[in-house]
PDB file of N, CA and C in Angstrom:
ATOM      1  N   UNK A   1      39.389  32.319  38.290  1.00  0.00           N
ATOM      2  CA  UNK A   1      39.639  33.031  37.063  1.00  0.00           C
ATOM      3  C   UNK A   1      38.334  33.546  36.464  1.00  0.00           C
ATOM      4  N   UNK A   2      37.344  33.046  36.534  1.00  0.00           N
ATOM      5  CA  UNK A   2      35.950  32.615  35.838  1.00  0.00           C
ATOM      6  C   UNK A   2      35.133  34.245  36.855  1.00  0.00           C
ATOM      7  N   UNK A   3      35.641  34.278  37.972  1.00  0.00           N
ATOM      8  CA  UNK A   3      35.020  35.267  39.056  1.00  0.00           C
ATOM      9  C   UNK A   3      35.461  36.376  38.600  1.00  0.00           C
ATOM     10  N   UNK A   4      36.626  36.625  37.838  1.00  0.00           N
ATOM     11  CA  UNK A   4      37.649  37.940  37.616  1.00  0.00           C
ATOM     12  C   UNK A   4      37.067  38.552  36.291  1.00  0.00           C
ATOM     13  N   UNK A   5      35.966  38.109  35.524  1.00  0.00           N
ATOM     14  CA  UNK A   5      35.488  38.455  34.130  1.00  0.00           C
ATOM     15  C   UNK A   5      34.485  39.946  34.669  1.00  0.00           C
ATOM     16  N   UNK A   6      34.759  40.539  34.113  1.00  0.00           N
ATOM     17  CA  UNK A   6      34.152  41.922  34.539  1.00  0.00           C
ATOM     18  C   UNK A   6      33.720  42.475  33.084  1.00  0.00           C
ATOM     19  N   UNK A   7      32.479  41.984  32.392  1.00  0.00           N
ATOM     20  CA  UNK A   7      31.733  42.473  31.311  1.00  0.00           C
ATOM     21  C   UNK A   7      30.371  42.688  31.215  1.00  0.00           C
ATOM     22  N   UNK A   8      29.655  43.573  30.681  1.00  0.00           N
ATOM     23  CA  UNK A   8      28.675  43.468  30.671  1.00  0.00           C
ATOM     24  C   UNK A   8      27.653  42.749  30.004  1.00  0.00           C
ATOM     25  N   UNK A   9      28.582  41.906  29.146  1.00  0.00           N
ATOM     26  CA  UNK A   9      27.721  40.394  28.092  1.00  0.00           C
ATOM     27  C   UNK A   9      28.043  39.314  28.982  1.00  0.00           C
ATOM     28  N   UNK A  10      28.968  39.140  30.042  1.00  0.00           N
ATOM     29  CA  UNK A  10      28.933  38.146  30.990  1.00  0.00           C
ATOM     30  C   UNK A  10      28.632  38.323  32.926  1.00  0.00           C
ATOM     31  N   UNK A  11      27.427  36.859  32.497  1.00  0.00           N
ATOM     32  CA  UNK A  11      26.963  37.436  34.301  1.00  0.00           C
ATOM     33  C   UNK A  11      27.978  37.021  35.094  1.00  0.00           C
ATOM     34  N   UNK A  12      28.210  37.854  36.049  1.00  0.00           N
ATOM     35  CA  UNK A  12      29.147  37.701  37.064  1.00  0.00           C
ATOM     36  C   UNK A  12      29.125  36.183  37.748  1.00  0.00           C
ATOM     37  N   UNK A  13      30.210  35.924  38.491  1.00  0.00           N
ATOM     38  CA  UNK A  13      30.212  34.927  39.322  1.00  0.00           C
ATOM     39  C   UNK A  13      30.065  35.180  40.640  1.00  0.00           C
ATOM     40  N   UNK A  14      28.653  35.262  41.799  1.00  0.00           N
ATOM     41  CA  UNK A  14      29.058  35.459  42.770  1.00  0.00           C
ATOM     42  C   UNK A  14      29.679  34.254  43.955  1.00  0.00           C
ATOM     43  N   UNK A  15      29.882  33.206  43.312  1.00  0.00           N
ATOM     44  CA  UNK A  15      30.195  31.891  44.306  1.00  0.00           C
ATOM     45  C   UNK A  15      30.121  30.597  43.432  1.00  0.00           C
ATOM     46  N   UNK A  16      31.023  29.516  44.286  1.00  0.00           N
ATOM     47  CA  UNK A  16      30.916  27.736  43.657  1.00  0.00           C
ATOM     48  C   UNK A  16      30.792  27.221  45.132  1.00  0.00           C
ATOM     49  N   UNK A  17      29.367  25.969  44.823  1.00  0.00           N
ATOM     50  CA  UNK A  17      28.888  25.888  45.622  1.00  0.00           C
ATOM     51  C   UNK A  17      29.044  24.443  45.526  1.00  0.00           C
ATOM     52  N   UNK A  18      29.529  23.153  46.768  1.00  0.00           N
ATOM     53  CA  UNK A  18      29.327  22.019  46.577  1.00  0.00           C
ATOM     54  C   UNK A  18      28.759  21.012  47.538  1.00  0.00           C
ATOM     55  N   UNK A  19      27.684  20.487  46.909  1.00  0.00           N
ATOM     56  CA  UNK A  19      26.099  19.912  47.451  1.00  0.00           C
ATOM     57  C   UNK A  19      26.652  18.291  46.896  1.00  0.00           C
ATOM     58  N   UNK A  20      26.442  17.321  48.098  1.00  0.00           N
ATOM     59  CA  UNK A  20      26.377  15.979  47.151  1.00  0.00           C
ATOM     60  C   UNK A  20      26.928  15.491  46.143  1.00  0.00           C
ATOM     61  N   UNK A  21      28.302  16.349  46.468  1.00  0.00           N
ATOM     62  CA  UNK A  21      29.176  15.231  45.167  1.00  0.00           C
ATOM     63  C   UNK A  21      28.842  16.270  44.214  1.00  0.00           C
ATOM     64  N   UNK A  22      27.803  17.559  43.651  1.00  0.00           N
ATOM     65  CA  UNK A  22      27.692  18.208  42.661  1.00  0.00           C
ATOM     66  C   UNK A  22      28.412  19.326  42.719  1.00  0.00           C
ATOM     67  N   UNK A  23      29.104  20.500  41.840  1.00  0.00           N
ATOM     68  CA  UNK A  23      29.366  21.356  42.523  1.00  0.00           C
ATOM     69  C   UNK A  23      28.804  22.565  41.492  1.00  0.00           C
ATOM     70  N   UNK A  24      28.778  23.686  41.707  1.00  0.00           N
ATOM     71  CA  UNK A  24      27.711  24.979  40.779  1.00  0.00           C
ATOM     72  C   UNK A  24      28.215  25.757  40.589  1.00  0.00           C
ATOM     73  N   UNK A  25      28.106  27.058  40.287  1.00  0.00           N
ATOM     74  CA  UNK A  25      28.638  28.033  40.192  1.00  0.00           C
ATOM     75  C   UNK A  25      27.408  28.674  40.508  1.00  0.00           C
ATOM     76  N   UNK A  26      27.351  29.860  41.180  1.00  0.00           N
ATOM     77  CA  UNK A  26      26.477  30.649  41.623  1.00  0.00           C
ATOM     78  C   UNK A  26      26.547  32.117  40.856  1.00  0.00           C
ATOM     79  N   UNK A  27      25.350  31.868  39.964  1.00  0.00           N
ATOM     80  CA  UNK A  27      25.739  33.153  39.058  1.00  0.00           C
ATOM     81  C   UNK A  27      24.439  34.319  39.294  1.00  0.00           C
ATOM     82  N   UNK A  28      25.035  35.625  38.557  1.00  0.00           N
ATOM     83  CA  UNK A  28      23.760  36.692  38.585  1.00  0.00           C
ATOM     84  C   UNK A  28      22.459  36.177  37.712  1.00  0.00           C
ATOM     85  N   UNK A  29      21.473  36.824  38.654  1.00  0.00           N
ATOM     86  CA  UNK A  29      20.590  36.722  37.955  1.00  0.00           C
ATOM     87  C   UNK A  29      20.173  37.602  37.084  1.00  0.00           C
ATOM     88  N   UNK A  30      20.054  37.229  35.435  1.00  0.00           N
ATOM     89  CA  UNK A  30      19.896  38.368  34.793  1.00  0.00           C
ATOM     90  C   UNK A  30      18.744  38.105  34.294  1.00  0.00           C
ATOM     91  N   UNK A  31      17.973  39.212  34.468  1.00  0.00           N
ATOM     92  CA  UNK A  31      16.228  39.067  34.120  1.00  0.00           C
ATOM     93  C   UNK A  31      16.100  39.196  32.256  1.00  0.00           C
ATOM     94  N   UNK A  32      14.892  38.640  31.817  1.00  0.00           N
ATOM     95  CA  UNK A  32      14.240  38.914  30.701  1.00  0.00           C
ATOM     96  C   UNK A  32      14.739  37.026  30.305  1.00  0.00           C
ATOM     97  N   UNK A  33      14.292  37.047  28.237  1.00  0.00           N
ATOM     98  CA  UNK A  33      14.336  35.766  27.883  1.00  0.00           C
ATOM     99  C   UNK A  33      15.863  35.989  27.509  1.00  0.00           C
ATOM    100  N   UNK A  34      15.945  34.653  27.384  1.00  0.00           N
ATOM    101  CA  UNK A  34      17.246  33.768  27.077  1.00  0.00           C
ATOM    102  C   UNK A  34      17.076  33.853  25.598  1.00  0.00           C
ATOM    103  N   UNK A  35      18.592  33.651  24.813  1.00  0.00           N
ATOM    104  CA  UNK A  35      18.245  33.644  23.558  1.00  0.00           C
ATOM    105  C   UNK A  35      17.977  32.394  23.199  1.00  0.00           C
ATOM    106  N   UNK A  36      17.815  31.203  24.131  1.00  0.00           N
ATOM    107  CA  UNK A  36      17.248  29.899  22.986  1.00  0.00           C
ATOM    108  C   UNK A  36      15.431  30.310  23.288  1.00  0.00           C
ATOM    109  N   UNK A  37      15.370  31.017  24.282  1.00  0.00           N
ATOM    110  CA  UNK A  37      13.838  31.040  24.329  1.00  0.00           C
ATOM    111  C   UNK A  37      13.347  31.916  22.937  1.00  0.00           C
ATOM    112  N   UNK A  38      14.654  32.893  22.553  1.00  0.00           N
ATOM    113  CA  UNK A  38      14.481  34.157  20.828  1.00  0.00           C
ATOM    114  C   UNK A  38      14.542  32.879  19.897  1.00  0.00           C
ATOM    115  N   UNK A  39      15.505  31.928  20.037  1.00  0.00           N
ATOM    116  CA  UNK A  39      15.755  30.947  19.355  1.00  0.00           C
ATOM    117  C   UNK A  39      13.937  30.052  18.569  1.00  0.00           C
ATOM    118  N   UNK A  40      13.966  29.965  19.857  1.00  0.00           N
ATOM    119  CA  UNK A  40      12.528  28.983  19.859  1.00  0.00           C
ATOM    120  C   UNK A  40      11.791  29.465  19.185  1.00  0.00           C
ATOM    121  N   UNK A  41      11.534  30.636  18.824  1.00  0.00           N
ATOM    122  CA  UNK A  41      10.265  31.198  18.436  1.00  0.00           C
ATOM    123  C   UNK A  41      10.721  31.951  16.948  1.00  0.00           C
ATOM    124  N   UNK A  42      12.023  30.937  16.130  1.00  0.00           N
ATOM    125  CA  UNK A  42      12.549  30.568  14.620  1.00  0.00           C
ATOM    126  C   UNK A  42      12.861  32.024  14.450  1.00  0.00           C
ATOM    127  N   UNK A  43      13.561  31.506  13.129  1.00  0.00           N
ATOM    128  CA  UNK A  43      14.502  32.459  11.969  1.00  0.00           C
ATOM    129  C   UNK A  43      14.716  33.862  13.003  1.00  0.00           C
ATOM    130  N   UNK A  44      15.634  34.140  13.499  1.00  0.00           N
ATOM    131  CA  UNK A  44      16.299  35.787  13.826  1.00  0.00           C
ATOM    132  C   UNK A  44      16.329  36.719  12.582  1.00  0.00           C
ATOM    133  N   UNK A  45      15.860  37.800  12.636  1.00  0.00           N
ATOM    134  CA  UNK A  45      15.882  38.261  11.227  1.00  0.00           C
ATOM    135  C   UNK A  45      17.682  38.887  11.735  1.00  0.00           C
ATOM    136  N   UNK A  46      18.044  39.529  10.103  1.00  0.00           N
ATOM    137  CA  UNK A  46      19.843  39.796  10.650  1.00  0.00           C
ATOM    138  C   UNK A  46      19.819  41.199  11.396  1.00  0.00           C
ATOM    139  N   UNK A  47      18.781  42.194  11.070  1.00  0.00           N
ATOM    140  CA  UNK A  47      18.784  42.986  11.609  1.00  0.00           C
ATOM    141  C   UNK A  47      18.859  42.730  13.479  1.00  0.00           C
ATOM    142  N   UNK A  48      17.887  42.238  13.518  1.00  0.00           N
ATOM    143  CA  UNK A  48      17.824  41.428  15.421  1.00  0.00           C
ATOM    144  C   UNK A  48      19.301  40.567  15.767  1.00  0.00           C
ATOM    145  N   UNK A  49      19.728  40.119  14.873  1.00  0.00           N
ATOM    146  CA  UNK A  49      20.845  39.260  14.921  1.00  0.00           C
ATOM    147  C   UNK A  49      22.025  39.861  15.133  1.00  0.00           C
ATOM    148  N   UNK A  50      22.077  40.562  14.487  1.00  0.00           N
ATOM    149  CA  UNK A  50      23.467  41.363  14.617  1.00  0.00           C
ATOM    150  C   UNK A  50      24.087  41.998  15.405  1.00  0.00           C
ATOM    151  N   UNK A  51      23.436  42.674  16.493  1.00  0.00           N
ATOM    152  CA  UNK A  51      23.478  42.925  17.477  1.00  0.00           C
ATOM    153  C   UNK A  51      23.498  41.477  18.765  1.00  0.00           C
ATOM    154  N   UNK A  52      23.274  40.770  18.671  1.00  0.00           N
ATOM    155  CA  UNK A  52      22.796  39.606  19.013  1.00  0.00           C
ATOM    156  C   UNK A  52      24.573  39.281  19.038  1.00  0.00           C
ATOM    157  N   UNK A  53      24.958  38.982  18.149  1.00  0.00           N
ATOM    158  CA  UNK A  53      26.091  38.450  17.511  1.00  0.00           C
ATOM    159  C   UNK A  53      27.089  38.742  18.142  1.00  0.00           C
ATOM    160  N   UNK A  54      26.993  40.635  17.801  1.00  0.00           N
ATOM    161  CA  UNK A  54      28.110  41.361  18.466  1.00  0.00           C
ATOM    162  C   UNK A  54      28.601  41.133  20.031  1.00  0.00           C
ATOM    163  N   UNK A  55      27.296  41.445  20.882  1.00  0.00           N
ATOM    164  CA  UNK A  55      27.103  41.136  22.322  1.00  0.00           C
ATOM    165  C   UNK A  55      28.269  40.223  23.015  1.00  0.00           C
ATOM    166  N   UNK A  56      27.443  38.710  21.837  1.00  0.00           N
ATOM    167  CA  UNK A  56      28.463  37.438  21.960  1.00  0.00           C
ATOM    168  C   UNK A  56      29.769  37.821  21.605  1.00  0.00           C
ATOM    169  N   UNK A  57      29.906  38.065  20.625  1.00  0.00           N
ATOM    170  CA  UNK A  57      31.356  38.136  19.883  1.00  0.00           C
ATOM    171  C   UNK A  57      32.383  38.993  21.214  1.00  0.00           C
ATOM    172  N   UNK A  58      31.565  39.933  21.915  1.00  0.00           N
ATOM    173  CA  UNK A  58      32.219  41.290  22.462  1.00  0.00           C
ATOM    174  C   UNK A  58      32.796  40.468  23.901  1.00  0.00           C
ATOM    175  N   UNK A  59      31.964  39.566  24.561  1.00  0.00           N
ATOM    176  CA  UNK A  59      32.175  38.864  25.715  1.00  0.00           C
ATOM    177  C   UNK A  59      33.443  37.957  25.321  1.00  0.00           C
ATOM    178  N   UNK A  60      33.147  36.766  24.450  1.00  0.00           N
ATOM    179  CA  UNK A  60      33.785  35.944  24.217  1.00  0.00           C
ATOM    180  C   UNK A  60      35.513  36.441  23.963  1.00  0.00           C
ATOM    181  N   UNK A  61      35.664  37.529  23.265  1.00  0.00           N
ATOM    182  CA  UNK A  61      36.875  38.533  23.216  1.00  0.00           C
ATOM    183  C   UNK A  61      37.248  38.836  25.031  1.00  0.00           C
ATOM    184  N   UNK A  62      36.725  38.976  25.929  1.00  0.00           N
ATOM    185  CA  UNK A  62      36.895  39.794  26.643  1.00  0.00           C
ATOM    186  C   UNK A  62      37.446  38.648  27.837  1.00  0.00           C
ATOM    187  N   UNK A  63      36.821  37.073  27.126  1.00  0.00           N
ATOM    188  CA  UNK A  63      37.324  36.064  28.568  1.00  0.00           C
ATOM    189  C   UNK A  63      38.385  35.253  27.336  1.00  0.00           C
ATOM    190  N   UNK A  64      38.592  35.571  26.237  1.00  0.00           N
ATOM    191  CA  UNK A  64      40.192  35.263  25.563  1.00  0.00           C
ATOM    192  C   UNK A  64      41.430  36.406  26.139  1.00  0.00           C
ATOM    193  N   UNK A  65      40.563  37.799  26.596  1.00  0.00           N
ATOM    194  CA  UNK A  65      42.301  38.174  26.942  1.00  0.00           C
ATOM    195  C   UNK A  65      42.132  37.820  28.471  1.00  0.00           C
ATOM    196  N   UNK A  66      41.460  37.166  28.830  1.00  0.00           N
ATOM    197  CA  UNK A  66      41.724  36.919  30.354  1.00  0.00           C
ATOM    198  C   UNK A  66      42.260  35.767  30.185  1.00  0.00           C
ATOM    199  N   UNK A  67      42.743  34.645  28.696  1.00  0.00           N
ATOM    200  CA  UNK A  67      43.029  33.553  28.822  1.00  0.00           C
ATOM    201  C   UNK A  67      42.111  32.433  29.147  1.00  0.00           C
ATOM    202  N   UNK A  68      40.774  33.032  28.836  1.00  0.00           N
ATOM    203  CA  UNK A  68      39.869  31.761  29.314  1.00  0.00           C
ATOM    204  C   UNK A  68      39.614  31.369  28.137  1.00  0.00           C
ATOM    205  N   UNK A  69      38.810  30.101  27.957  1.00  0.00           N
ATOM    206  CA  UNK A  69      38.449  29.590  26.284  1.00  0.00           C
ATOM    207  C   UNK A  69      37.175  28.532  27.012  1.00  0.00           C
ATOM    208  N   UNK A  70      35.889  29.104  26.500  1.00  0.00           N
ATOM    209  CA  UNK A  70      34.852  28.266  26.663  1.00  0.00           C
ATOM    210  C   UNK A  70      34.503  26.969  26.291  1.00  0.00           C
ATOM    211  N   UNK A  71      34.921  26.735  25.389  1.00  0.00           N
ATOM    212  CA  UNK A  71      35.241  24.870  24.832  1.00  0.00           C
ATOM    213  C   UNK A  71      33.747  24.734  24.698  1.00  0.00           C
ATOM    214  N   UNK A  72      32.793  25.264  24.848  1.00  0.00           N
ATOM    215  CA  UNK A  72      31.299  24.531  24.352  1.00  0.00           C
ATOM    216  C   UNK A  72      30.099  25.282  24.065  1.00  0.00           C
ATOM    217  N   UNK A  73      30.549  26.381  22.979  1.00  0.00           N
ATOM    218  CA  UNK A  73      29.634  27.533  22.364  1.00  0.00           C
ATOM    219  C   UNK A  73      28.768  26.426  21.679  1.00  0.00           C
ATOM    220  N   UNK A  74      27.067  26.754  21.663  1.00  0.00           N
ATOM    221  CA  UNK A  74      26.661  26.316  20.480  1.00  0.00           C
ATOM    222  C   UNK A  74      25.098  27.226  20.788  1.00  0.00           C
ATOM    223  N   UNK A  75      24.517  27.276  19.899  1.00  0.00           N
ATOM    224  CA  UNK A  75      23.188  27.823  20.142  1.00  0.00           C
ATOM    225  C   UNK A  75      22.151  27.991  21.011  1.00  0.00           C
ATOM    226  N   UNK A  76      22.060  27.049  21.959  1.00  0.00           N
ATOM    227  CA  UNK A  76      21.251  26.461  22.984  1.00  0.00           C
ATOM    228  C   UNK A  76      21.830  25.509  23.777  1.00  0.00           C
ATOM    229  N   UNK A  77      21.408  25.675  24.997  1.00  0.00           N
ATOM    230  CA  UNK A  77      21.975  24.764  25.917  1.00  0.00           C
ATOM    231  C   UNK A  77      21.255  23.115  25.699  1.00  0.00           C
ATOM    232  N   UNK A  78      22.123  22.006  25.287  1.00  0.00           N
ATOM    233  CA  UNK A  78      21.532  20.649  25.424  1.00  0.00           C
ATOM    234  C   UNK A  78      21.993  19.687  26.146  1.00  0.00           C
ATOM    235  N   UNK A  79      23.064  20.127  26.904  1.00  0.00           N
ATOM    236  CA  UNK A  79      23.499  19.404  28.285  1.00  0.00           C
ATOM    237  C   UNK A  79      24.349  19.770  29.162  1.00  0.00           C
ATOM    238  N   UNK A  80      24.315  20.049  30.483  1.00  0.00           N
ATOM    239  CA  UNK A  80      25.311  20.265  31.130  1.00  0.00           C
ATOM    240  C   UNK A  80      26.543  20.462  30.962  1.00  0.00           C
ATOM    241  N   UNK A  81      27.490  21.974  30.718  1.00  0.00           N
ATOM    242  CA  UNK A  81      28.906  21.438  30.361  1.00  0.00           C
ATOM    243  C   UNK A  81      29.892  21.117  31.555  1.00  0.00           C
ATOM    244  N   UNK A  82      31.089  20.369  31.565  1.00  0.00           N
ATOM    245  CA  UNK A  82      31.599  19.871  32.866  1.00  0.00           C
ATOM    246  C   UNK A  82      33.008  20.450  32.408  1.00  0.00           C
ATOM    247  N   UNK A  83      33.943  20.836  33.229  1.00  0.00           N
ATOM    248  CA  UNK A  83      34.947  21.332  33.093  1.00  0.00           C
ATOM    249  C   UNK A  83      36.226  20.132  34.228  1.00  0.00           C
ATOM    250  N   UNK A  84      37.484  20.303  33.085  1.00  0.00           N
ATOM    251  CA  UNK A  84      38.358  19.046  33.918  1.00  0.00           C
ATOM    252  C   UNK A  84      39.759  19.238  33.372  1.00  0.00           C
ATOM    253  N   UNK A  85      41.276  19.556  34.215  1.00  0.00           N
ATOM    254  CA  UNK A  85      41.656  19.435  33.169  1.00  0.00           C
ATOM    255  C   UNK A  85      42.491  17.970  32.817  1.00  0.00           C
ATOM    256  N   UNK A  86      43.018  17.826  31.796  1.00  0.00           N
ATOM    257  CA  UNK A  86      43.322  17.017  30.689  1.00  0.00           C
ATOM    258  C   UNK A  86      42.165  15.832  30.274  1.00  0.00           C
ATOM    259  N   UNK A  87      40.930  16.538  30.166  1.00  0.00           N
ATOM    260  CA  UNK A  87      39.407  16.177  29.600  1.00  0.00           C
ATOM    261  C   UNK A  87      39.274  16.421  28.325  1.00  0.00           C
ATOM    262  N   UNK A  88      38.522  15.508  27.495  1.00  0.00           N
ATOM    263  CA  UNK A  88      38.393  16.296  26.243  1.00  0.00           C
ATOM    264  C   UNK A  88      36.829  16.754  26.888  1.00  0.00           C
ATOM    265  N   UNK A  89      36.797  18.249  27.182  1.00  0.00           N
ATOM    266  CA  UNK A  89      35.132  18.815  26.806  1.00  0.00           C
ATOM    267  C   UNK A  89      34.637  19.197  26.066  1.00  0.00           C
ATOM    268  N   UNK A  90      33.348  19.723  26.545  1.00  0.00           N
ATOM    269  CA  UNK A  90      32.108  19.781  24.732  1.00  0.00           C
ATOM    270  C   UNK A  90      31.455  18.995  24.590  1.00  0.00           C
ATOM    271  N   UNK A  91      30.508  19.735  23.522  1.00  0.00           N
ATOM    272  CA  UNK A  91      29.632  18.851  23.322  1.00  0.00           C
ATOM    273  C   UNK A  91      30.325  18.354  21.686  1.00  0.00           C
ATOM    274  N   UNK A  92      29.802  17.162  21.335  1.00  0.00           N
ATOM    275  CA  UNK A  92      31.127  16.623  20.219  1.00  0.00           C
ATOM    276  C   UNK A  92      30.437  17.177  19.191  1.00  0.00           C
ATOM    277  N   UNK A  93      28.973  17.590  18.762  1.00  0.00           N
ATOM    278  CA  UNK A  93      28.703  18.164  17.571  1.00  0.00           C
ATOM    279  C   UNK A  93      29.422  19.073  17.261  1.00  0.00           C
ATOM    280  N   UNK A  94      30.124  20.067  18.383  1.00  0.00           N
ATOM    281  CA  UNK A  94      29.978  21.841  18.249  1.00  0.00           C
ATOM    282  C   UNK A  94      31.537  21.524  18.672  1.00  0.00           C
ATOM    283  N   UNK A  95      32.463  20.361  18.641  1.00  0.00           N
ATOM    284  CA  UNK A  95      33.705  20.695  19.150  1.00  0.00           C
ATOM    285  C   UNK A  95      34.329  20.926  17.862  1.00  0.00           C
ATOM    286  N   UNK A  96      35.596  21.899  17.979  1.00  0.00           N
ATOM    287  CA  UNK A  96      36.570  21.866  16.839  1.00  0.00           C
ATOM    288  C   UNK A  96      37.545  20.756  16.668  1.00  0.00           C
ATOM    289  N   UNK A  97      38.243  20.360  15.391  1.00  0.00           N
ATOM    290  CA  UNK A  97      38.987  19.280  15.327  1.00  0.00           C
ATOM    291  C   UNK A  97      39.932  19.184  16.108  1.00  0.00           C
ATOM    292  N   UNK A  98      40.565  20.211  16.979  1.00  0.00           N
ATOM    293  CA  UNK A  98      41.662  19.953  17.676  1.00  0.00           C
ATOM    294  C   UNK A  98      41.242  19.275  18.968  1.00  0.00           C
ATOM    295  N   UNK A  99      40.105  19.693  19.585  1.00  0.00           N
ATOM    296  CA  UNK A  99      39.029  19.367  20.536  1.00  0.00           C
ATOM    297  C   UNK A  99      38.627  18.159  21.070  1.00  0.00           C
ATOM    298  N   UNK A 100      38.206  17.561  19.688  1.00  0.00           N
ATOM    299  CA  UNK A 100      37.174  16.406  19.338  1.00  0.00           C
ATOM    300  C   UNK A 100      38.467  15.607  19.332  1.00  0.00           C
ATOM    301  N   UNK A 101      40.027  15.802  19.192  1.00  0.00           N
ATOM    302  CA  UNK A 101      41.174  15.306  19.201  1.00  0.00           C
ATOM    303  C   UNK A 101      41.713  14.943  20.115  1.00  0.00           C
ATOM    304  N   UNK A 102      41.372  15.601  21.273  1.00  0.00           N
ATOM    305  CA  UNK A 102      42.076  15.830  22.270  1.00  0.00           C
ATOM    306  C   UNK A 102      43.149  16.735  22.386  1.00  0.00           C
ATOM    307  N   UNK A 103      43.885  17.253  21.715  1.00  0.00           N
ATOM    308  CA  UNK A 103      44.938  18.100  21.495  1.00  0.00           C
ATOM    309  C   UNK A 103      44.617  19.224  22.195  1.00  0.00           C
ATOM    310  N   UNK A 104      45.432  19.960  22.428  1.00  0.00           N
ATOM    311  CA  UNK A 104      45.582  21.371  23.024  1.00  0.00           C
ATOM    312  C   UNK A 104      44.461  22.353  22.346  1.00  0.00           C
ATOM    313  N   UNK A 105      43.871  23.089  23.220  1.00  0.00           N
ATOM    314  CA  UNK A 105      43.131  24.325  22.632  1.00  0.00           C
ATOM    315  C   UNK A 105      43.217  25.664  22.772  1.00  0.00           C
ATOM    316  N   UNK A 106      43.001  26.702  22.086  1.00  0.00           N
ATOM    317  CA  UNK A 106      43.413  27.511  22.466  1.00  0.00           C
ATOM    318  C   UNK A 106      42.036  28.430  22.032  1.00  0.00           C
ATOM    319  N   UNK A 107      41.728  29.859  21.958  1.00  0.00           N
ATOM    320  CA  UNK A 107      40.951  30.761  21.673  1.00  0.00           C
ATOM    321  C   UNK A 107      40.427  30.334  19.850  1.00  0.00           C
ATOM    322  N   UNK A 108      41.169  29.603  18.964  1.00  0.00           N
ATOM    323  CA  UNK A 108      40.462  29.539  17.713  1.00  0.00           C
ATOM    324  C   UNK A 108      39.795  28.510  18.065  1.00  0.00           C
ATOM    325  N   UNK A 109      39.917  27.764  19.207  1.00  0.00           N
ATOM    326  CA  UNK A 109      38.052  26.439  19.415  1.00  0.00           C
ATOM    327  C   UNK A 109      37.488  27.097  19.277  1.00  0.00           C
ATOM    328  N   UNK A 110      37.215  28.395  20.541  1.00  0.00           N
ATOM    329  CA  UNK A 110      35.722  28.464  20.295  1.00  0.00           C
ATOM    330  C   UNK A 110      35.109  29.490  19.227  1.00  0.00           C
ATOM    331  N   UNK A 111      36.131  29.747  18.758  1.00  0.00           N
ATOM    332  CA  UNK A 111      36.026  30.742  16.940  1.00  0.00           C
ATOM    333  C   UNK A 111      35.564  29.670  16.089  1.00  0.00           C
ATOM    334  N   UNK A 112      36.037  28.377  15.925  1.00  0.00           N
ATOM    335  CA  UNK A 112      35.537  27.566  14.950  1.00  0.00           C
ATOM    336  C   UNK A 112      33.966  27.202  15.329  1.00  0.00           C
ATOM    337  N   UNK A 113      33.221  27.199  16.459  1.00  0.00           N
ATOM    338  CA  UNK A 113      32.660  26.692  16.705  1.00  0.00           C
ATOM    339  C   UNK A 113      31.468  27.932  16.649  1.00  0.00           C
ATOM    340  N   UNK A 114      31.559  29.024  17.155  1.00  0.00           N
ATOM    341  CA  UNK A 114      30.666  30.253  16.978  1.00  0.00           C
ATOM    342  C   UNK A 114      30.676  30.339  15.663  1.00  0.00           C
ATOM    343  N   UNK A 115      31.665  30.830  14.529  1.00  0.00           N
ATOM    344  CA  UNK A 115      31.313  30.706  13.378  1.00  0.00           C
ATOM    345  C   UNK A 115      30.259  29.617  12.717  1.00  0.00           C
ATOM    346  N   UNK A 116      30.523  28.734  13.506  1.00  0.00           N
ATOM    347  CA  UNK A 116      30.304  27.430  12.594  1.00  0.00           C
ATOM    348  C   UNK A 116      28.426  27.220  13.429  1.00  0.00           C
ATOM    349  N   UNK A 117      28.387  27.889  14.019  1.00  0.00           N
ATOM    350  CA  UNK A 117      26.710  27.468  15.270  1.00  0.00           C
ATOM    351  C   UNK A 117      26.094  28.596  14.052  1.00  0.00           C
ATOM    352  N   UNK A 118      26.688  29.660  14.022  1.00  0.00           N
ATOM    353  CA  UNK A 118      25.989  30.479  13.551  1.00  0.00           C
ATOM    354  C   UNK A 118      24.845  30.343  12.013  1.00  0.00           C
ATOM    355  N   UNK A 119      25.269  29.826  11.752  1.00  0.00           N
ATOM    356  CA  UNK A 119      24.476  28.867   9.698  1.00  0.00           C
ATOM    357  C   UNK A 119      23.485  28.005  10.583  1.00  0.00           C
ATOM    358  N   UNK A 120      23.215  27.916  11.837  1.00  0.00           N
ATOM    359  CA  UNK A 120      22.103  26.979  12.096  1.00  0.00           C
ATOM    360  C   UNK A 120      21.047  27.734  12.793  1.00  0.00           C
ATOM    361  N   UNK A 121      21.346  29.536  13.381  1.00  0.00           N
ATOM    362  CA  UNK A 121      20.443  30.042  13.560  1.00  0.00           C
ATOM    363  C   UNK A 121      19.231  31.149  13.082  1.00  0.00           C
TER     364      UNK A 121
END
């Protein structure tokens, strides 16, 4: 499903790869910095941001009508996310209450959770 996303705010999938019990996803390589590396280097002014925002906002729309739901938006990457189903995933700071519940999720997780990352960058 994850291979079928055809956007230009999301890098493609060219392969899942499994090594030792681990398994990967083999993604494009997309050159330049990362935004925790924009992150790192403090305050986004809104002008830089906004665009920033949109990008996200425009992808994240684009793998809800494919029915996908990311379960672990947050600003920066701080650990591995693992995918399973009937798992609760996420990371538990950045999960929404239905989430952090276990309950069913749907496309407003990861709306609560982008809204909600966003006041911390």
């Amino acid at each position: 499903m994850l291979a079928s996303l055809n956007h230009p705010n999301i890098a493609h999938i060219h392969g899942l790869e499994d090594a030792d019990g681990v398994t990967a996803l083999v993604l494009e390589l997309v050159e330049g910095p990362t935004l925790a590396d924009r992150i790192s280097r403090g305050p986004i002014p809104l002008d830089e941001a906004l665009p920033i925002a949109k990008q996200i906002a425009d992808a994240l729309e684009a793998a809800h009508e494919q029915g996908i739901i990311h379960r672990d938006l947050k600003p920066t990457i701080t650990a591995p996310a693992m995918t399973a189903a009937g798992v609760i995933l996420g990371t538990a700071a950045y999960m929404s209450p239905e989430q952090a519940s276990g309950k069913p999720v749907d496309k407003r997780s990861d709306l609560w959770r982008s809204a909600s990352c966003c006041w911390r960058c």
